[in-house]
Protein backbone atom coordinates (compact mmCIF):
# COMPACT_ATOMS: atom_id res chain seq x y z
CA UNK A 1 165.01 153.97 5.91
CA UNK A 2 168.09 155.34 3.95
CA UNK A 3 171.53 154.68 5.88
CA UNK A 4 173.24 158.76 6.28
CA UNK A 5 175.01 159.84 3.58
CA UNK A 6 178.24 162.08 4.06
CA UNK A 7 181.30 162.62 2.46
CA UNK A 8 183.90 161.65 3.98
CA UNK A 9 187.84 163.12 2.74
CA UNK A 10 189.77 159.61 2.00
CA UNK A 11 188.81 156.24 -0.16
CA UNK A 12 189.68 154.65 3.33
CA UNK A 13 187.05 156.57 5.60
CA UNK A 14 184.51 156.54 2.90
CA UNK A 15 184.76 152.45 2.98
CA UNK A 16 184.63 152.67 6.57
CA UNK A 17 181.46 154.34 6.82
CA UNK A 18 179.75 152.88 4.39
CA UNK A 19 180.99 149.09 6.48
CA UNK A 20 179.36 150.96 9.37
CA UNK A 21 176.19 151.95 7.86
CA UNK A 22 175.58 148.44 6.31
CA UNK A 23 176.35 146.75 9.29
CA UNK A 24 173.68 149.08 11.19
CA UNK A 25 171.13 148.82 8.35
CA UNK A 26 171.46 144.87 8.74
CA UNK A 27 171.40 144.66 12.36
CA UNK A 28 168.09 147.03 12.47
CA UNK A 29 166.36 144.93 10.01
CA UNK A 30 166.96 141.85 11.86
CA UNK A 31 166.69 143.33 15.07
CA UNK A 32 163.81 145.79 14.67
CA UNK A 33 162.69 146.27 18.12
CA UNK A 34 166.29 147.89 18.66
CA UNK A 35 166.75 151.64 18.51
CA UNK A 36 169.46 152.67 16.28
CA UNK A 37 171.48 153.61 19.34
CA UNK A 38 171.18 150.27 21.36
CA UNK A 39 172.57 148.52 17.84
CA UNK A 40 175.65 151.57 18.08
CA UNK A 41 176.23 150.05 21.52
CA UNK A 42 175.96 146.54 20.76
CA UNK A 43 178.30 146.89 17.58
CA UNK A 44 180.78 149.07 20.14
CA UNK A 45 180.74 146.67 22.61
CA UNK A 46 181.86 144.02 19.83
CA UNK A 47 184.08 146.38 18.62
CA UNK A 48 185.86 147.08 22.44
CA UNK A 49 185.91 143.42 22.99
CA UNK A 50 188.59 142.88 19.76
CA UNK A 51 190.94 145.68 21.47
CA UNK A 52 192.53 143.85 23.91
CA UNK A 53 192.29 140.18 21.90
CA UNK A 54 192.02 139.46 18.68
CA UNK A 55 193.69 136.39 17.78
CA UNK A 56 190.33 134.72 18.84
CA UNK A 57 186.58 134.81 18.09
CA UNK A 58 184.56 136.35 20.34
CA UNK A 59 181.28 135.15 22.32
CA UNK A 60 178.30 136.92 24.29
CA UNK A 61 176.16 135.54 26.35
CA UNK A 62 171.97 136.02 24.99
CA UNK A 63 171.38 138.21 28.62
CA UNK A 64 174.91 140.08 28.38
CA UNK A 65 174.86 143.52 30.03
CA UNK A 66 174.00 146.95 27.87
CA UNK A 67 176.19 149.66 27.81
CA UNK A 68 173.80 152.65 28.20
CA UNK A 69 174.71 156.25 27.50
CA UNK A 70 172.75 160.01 27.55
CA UNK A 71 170.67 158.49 24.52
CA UNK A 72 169.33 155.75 26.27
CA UNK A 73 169.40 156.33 30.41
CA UNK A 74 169.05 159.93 31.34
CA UNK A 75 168.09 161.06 34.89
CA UNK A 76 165.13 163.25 35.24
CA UNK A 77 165.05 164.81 39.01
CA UNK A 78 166.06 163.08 41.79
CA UNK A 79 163.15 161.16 41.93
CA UNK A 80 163.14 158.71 38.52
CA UNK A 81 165.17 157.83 35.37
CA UNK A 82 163.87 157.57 31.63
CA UNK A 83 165.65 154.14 30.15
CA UNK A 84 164.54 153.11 26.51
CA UNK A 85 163.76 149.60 26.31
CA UNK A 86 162.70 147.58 23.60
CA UNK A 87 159.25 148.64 24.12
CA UNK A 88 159.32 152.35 24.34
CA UNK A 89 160.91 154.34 27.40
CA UNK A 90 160.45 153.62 30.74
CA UNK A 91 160.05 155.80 33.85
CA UNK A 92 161.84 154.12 36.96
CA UNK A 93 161.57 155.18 40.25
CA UNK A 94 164.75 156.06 42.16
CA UNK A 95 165.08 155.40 45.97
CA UNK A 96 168.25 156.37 47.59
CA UNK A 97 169.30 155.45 51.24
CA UNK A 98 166.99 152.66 52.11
């Protein structure tokens, strides 16, 4: 797998990106039952934790709570949800008012 290639205007973007890439290229190969967009999430989640803070270093629990978006949880009818997991997607019954 080849990390995507652009090209971005400034020196400063173009070393941002290619930060981004490698960091997303290192977590998939350690990780490799993540999807590239669960490691996005993961690295975002870092990424909003610093925001607020960042004096400090930062720790997550090992069952921490995913941040899922249109990529990863989308809602089929009324009836069930598709959620990737780390082994494949999922169909998951939805049951309202009960």
């Amino acid at each position: 797998m080849k990390p995507a290639t652009g090209s971005p205007e400034s020196p400063s973007r173009r070393k941002f990106f290619v930060r981004w890439n490698c960091t997303i290229w290192e977590a998939r190969e350690r990780f490799p039952s993540l999807t590239s967009q669960m490691v996005i999430r993961a690295i975002a989640k870092v990424s909003d934790s610093y925001k607020p803070e960042k004096e400090s270093l930062h720790s997550f629990r090992k069952y921490s709570a995913m941040e899922y978006d249109k990529r990863l949880l989308s809602f089929k009818s009324l009836s069930h949800a598709s959620i990737a997991t780390i082994h494949g997607r999922i169909a998951v019954p939805l049951v309202f008012g009960h």
